[in-house]
Protein backbone atom coordinates (compact mmCIF):
# COMPACT_ATOMS: atom_id res chain seq x y z
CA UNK A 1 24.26 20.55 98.43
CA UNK A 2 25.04 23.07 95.90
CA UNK A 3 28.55 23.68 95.26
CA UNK A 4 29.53 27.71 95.80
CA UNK A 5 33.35 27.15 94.89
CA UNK A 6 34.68 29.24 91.82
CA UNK A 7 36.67 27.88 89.87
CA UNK A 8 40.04 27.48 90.80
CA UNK A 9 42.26 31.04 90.30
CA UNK A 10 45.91 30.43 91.17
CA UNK A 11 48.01 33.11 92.57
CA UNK A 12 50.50 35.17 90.54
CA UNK A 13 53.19 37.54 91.64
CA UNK A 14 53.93 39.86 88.67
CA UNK A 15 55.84 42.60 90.38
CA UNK A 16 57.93 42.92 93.33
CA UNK A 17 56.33 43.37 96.35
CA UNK A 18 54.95 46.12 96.91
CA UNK A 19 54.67 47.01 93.03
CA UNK A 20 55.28 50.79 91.83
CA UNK A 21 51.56 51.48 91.98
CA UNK A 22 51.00 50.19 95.28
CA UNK A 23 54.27 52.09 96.72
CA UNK A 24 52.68 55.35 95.43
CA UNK A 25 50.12 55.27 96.91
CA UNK A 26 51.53 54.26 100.28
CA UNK A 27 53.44 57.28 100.11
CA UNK A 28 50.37 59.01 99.40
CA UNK A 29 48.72 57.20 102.20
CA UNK A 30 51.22 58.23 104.65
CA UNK A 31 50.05 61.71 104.12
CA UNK A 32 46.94 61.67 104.44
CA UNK A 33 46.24 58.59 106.89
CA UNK A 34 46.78 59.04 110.65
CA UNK A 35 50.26 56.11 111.00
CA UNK A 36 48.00 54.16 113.58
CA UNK A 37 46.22 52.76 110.43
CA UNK A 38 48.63 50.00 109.05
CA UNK A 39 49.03 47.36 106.55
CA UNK A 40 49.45 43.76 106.76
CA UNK A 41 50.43 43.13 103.14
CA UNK A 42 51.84 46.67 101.72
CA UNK A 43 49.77 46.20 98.64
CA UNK A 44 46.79 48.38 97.25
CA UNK A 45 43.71 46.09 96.43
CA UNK A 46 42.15 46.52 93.09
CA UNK A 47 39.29 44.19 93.25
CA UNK A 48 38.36 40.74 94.53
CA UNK A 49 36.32 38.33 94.02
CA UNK A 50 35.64 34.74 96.05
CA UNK A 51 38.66 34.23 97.21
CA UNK A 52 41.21 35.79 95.07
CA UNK A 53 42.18 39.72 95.47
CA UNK A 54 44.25 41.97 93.14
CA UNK A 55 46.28 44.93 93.62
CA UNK A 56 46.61 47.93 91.65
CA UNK A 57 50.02 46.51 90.19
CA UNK A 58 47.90 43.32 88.78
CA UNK A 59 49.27 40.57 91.36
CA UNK A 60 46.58 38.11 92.78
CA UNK A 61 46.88 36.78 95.82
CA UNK A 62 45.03 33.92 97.36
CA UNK A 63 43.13 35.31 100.78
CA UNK A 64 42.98 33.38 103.66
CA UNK A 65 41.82 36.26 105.83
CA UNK A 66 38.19 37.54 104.12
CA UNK A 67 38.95 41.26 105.70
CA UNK A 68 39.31 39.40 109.15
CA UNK A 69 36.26 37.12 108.28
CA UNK A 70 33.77 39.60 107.36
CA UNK A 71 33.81 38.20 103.50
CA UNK A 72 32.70 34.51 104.46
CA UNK A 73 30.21 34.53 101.24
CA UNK A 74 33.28 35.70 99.20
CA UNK A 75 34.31 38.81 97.68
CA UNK A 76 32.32 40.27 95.32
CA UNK A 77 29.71 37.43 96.15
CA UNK A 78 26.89 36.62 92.94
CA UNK A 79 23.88 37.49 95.31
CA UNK A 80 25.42 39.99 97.74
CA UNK A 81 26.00 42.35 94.86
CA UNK A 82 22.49 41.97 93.07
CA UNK A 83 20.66 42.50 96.17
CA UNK A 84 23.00 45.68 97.00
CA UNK A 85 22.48 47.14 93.76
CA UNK A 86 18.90 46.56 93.68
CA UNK A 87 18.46 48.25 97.18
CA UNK A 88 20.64 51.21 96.42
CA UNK A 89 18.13 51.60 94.00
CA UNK A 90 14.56 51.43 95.90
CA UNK A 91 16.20 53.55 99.29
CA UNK A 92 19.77 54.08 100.74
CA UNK A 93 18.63 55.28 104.25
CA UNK A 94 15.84 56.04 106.32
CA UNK A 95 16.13 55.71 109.99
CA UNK A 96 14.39 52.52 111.29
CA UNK A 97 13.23 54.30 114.33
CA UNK A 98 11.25 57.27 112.23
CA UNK A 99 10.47 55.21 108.80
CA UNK A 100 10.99 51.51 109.34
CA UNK A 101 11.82 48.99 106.04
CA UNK A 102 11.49 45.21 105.76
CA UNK A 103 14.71 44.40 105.44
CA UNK A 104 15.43 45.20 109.03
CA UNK A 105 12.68 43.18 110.21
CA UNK A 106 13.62 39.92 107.37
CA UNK A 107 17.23 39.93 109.28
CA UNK A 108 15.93 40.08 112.70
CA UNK A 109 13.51 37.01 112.00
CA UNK A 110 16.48 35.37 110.35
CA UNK A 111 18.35 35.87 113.51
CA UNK A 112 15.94 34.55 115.68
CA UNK A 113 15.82 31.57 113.29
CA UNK A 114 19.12 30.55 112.97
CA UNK A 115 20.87 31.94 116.21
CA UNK A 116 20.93 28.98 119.33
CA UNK A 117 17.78 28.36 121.20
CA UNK A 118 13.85 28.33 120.15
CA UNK A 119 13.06 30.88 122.95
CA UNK A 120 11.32 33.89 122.04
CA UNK A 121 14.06 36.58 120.91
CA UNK A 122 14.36 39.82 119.42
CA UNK A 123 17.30 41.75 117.84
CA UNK A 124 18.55 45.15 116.54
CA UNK A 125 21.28 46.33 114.69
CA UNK A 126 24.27 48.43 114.84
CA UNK A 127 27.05 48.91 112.65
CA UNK A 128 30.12 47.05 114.03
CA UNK A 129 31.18 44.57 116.33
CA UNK A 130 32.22 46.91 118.65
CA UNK A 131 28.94 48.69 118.89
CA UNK A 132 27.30 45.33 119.25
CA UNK A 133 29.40 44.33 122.36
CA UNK A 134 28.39 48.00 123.57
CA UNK A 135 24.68 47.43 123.32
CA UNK A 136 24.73 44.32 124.62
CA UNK A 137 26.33 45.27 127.64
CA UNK A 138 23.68 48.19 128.30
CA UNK A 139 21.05 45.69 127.76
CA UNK A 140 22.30 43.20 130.09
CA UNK A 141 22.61 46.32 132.77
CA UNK A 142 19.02 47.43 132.16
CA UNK A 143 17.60 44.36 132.70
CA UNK A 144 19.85 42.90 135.27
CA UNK A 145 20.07 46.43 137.30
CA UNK A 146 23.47 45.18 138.05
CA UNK A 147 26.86 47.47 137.13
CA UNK A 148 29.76 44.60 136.66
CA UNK A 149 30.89 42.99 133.61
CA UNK A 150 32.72 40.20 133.30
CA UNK A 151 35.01 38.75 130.69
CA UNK A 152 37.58 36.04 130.02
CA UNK A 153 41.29 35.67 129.81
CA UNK A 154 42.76 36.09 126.09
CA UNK A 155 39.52 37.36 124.44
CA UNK A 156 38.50 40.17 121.84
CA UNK A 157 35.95 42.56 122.21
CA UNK A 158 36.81 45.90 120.12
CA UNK A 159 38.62 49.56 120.27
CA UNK A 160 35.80 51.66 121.45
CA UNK A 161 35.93 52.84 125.35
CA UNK A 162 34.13 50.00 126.74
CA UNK A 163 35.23 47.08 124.32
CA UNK A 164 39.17 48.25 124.46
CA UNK A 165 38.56 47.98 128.13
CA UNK A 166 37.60 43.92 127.84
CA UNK A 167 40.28 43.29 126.08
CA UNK A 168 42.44 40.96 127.89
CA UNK A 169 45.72 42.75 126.42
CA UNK A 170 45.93 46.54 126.15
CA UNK A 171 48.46 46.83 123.85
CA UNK A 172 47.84 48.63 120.98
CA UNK A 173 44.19 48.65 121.41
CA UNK A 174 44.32 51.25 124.35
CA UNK A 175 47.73 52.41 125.01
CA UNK A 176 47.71 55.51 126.11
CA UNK A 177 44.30 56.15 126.01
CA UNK A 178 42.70 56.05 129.52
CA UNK A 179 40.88 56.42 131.92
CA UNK A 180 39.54 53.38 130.31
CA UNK A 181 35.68 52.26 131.80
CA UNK A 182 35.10 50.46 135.14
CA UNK A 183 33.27 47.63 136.32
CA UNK A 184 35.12 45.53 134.18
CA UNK A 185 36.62 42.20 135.44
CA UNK A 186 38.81 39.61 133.64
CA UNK A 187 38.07 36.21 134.74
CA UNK A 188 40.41 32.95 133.38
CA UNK A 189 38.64 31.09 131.07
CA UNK A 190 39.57 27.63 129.36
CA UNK A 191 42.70 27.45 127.26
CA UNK A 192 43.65 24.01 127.16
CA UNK A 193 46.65 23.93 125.98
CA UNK A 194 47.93 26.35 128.51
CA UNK A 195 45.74 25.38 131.52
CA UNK A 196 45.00 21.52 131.34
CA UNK A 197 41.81 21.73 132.15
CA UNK A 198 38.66 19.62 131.55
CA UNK A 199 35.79 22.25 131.06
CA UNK A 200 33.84 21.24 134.34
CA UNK A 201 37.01 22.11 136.54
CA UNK A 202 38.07 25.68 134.47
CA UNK A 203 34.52 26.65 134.63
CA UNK A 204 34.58 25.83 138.76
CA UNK A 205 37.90 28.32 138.07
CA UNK A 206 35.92 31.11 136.56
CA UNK A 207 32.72 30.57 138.95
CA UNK A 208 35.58 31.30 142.64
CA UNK A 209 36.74 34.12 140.71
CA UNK A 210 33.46 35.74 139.88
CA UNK A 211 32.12 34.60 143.13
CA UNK A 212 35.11 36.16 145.11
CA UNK A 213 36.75 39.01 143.11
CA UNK A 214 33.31 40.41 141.37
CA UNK A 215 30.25 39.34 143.63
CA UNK A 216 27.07 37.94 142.23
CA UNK A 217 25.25 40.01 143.12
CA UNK A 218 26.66 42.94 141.53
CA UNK A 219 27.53 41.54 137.98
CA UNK A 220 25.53 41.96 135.52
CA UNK A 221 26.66 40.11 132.54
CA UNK A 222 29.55 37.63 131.17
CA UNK A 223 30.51 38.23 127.58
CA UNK A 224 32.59 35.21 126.10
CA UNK A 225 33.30 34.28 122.76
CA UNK A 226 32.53 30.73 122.35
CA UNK A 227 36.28 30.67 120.25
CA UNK A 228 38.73 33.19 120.63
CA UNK A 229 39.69 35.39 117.94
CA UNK A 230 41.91 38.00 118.40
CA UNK A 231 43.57 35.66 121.55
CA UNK A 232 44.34 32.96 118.90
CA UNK A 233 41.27 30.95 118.17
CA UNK A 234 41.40 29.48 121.65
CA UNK A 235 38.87 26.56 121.71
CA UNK A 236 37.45 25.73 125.12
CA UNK A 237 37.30 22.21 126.82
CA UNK A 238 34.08 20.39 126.25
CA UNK A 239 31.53 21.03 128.81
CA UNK A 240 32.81 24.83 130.15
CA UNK A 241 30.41 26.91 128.00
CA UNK A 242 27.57 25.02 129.37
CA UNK A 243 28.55 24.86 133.04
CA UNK A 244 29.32 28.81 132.49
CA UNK A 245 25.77 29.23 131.42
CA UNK A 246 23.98 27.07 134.20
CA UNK A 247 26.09 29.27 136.28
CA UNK A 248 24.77 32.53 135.18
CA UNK A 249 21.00 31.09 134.55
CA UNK A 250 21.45 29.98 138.34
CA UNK A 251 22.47 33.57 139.83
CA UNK A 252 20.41 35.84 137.01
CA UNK A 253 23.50 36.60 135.41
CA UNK A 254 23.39 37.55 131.46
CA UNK A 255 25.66 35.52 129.53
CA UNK A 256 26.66 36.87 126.70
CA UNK A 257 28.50 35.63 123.07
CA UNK A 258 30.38 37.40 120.97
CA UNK A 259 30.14 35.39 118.03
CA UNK A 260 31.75 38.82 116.01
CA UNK A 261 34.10 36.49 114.71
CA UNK A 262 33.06 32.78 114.64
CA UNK A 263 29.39 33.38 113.91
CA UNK A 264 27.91 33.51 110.55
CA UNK A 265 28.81 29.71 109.43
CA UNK A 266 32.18 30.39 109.99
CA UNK A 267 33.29 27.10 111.85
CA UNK A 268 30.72 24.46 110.64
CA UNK A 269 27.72 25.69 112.34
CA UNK A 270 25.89 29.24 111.74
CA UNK A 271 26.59 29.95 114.94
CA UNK A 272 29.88 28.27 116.97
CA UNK A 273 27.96 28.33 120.01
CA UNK A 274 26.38 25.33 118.59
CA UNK A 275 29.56 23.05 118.77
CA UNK A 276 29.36 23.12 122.57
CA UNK A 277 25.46 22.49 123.08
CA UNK A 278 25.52 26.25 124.73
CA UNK A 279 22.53 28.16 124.48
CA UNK A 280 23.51 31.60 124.86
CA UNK A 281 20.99 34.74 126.50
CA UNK A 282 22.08 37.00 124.40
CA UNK A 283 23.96 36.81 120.80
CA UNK A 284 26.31 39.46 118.67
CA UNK A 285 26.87 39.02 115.45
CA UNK A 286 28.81 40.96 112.80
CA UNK A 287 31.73 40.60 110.30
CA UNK A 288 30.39 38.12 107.91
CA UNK A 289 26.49 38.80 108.62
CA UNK A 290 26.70 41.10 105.29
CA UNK A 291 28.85 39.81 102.97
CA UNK A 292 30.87 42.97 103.07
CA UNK A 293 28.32 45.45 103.94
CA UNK A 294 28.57 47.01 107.68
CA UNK A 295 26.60 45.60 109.70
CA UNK A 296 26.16 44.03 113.16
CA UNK A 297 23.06 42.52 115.27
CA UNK A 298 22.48 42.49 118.76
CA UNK A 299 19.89 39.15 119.36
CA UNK A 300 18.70 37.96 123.23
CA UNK A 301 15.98 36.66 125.05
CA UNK A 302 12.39 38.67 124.02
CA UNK A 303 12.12 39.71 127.73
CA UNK A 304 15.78 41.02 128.20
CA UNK A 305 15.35 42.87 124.78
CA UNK A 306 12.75 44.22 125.63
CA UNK A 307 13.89 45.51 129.34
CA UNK A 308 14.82 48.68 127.66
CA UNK A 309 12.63 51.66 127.26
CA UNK A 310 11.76 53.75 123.96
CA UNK A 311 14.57 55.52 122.95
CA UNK A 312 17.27 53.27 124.64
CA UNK A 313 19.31 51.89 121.77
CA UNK A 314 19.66 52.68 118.20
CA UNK A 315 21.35 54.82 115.79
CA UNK A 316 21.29 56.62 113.17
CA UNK A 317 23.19 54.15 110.95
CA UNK A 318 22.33 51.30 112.30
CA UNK A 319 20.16 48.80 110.54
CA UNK A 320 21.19 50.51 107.13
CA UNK A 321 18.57 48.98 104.45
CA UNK A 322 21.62 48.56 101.90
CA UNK A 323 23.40 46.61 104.79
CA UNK A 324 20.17 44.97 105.39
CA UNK A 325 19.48 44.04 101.77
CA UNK A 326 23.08 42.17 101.67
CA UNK A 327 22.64 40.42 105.11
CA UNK A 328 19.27 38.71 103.92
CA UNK A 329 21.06 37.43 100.56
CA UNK A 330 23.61 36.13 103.13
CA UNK A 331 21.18 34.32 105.06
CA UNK A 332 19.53 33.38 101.85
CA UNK A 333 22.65 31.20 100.71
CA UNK A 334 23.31 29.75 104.68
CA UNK A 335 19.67 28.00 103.48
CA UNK A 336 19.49 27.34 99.99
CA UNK A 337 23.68 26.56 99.34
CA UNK A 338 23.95 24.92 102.90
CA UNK A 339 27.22 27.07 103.89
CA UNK A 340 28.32 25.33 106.69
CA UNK A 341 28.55 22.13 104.64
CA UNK A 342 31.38 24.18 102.78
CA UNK A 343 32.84 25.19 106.17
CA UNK A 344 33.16 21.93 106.91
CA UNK A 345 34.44 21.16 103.52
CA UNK A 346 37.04 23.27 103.84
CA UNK A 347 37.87 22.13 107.45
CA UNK A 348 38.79 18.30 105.79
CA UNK A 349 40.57 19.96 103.58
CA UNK A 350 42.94 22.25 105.66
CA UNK A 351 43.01 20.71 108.57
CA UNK A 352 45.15 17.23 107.49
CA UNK A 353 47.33 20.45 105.35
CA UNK A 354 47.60 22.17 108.89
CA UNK A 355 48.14 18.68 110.87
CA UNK A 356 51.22 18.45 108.21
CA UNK A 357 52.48 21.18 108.76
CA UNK A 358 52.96 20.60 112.07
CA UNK A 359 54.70 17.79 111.80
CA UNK A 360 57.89 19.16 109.62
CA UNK A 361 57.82 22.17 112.11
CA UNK A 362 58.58 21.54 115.78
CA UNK A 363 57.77 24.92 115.84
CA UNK A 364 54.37 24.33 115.49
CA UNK A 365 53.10 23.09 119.42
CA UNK A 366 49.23 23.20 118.32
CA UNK A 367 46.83 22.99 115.23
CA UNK A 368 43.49 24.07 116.39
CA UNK A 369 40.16 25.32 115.32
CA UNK A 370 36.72 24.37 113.63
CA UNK A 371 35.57 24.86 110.31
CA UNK A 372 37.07 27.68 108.52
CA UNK A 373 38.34 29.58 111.74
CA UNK A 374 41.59 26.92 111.76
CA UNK A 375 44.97 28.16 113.93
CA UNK A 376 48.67 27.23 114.45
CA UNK A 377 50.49 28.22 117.53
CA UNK A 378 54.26 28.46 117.44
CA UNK A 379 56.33 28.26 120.32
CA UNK A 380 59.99 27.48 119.91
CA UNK A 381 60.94 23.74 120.84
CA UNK A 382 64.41 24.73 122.61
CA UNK A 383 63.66 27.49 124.86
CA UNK A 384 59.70 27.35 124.94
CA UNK A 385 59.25 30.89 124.05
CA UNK A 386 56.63 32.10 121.97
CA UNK A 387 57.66 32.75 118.14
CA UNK A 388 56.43 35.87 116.71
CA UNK A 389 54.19 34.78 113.23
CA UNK A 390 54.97 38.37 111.11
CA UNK A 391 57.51 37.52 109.13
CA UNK A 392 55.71 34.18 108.63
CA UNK A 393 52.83 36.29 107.70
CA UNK A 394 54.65 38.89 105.72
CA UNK A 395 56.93 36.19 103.61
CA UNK A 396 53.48 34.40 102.30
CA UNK A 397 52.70 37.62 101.16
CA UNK A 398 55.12 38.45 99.17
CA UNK A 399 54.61 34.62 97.82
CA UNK A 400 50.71 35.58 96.70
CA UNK A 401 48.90 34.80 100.20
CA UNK A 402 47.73 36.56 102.45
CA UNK A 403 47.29 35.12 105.78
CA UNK A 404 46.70 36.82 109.37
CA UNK A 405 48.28 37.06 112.75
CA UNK A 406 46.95 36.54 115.86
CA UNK A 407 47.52 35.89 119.98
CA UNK A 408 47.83 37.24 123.43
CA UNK A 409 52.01 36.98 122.37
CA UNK A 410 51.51 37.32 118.83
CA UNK A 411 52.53 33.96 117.77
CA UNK A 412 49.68 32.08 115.57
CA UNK A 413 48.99 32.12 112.20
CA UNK A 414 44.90 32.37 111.47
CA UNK A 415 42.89 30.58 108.71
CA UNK A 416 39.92 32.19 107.80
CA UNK A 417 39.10 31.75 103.86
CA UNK A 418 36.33 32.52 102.23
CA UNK A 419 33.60 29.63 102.17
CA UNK A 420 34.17 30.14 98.20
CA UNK A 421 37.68 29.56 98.48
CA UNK A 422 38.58 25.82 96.51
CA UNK A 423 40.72 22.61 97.20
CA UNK A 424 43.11 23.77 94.97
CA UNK A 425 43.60 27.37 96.34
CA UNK A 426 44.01 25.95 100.07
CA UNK A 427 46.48 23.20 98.84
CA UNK A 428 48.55 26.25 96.92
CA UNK A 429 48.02 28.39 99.30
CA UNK A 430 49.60 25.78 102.13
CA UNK A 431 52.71 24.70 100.16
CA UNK A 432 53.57 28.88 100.35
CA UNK A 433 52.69 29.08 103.73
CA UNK A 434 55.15 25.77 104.79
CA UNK A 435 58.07 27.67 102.29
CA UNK A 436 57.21 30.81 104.53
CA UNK A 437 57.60 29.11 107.50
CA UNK A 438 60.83 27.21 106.75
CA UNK A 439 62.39 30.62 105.06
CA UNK A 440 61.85 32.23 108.16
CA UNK A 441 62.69 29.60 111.01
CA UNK A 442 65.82 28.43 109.32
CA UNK A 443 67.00 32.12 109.27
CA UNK A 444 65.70 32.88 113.43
């Protein structure tokens, strides 16, 4: 195994923040950028690079949320940027449906590689997540014939029409902005922490209510992402992803994953579907496929793929050979550097940090996760309520890290570093996030 870690760049804070540079130019962005756009951490980036950014005012700060895991390589990775350079060079577009390129085709065979199963499958590609889950949805319709979709409580899917509509919570993603799609049906899933359930018996949970509330024969796909995101990197009980997809196999039912997030050797495996022995029909990947670059595949079964006729999917955009370029020096490393070895590296790491944690923080009900896609839930001890993790979140920041929010009530802190990111940073990055925490409990 070849070791990817940089070496180790510590955090510094040289400025208040946000520093005079930064607060100009969120007054200028307040201008000229609609308010619905936010910030996190009210600080300008400069550059980045592994797992350390910089603002315009010169402060580094150690990242712990890779753009919301798109830069699992790292920023600024060695071999993402040659191979972008070099591309921008040879051609920046040309629409794979009029003029095709090779580097369309090299990512599609590496999907079909690397992605669960050794069936016969095919892929295309889009730009975002969101368009993937799109796409993947018309497929399943085309080749099903059937109109219903189904998804799970607490999950993710995206802000266009469709996608804002499978979200399980509305809020912001869609406030406001109906008549959202139909056909759309929100099944519980397995949460078990919440529910208590072994996966054979919250899978027999989401079977009645697909069986009752949607009808077999009308749905056409179930799109589940094999860990939560957005929801709060829910993992499921052992067993319900599998039982889910003998369901669907049974009744001709696409399942679908929405590995957006947690794909890309993100949690230990290329793809997390692989932690629960599920062999999905259909797979969409994005975020970290391109170190960066925009990009996101759609991969299934050859013969649902191929349900579609001429002219079905696409875009002009999609596929770009620049994008294309950077995803195939991604999968390049996931072989020759062995990336999920340094998921997993960073999982011994962070986890025993997390499991700390924990324990000087009643607050802190779960530590959860695989890989480098790690949570902590906070609930508070006394009155069981859910504690809100922003100003845990905002208070690293201003410490030099930057770590992200997530949850149905808005009350986990994510992990998701950079596979570049070293022992050091996560141990330094840690002891500000426990400060963080205490500043802000022992205030509540």
């Amino acid at each position: 195994m070849t070791d990817i870690a940089a070496p180790a760049v510590s955090r510094s804070v040289v400025t208040e923040i946000p520093g005079p540079n930064s607060r100009a130019l969120i007054e200028r962005k307040a201008q000229a950028v609609p308010q619905a756009i936010p910030h996190q951490l009210p600080v300008f980036v400069a550059s980045a690079h592994d797992a350390i950014i910089t603002d315009v005012d010169g402060n580094r700060f150690i990242d712990l949320g890779c753009g919301i895991g798109v830069t699992t390589v790292g920023h600024t990775n060695d071999a993402v940027v040659e191979a972008v350079r070099e591309q921008v060079g040879k051609l920046t577009h040309s629409l794979f449906g009029t003029t095709p390129y090779e580097p369309y085709v090299r990512v599609a065979e590496y999907l079909a590689a690397h992605t669960p199963g050794d069936h016969h499958k095919k892929s295309f590609f889009v730009n975002s997540g969101s368009e993937a889950v799109e796409n993947g949805v018309k497929i399943a319709r085309k080749f099903t014939g059937r109109r219903a979709v189904a998804v799970v409580e607490h999950g993710y899917h995206g802000r266009t029409n469709l996608t804002m509509t499978m979200n399980y919570k509305p809020a912001p993603y869609a406030t406001g902005m109906g008549p959202l799609a139909s056909d759309i049906f929100h099944a519980p899933g397995s949460y078990p922490l919440q529910d208590g359930l072994n996966g054979a018996d919250a899978a027999e949970r989401t079977q009645y209510y697909l069986e009752k509330h949607v009808g077999v024969s009308d749905l056409a796909c179930l799109v589940i992402e094999p860990i939560q995101g957005e929801g709060g990197f829910i993992v499921p009980a052992d067993g319900y992803l599998p039982a889910m997809q003998e369901w669907c196999t049974a009744n001709g039912v696409v399942m679908i994953a929405d590995e957006v997030q947690s794909g890309i050797c993100r949690t230990g495996r290329t793809f997390a579907s692989e932690h629960f022995d599920w062999v999905p029909d259909m797979v969409l990947s994005a975020k970290g496929i391109a170190g960066g670059m925009p990009l996101a595949g759609v991969t299934g079964r050859a013969e649902i793929m191929d349900s579609v006729h001429v002219g079905g999917i696409g875009g002009t955009f999609g596929g770009n050979p620049v994008s294309c370029a950077a995803a195939v020096a991604v999968f390049e490393q996931i072989e020759s550097r062995d990336l999920n070895a340094e998921a997993q590296r960073i999982e011994r790491v962070l986890r025993p940090l997390l499991d700390g944690l924990a324990e000087r923080h009643p607050e802190i009900i779960e530590v959860r996760g695989k890989g480098a896609m790690l949570a902590l839930e906070f609930i508070d001890p006394e009155s069981g309520a859910p504690i809100a993790t922003g100003p845990i979140s905002e208070a690293a920041g201003r410490d030099g890290v930057l770590v992200l929010t997530a949850g149905t009530d808005y009350n986990v802190l994510r992990f998701l570093p950079s596979l570049a990111i070293t022992d050091e940073q996560l141990r330094e990055a840690v002891e500000v996030i426990d400060r963080a925490i205490e500043s802000v409990t022992s205030a509540a």
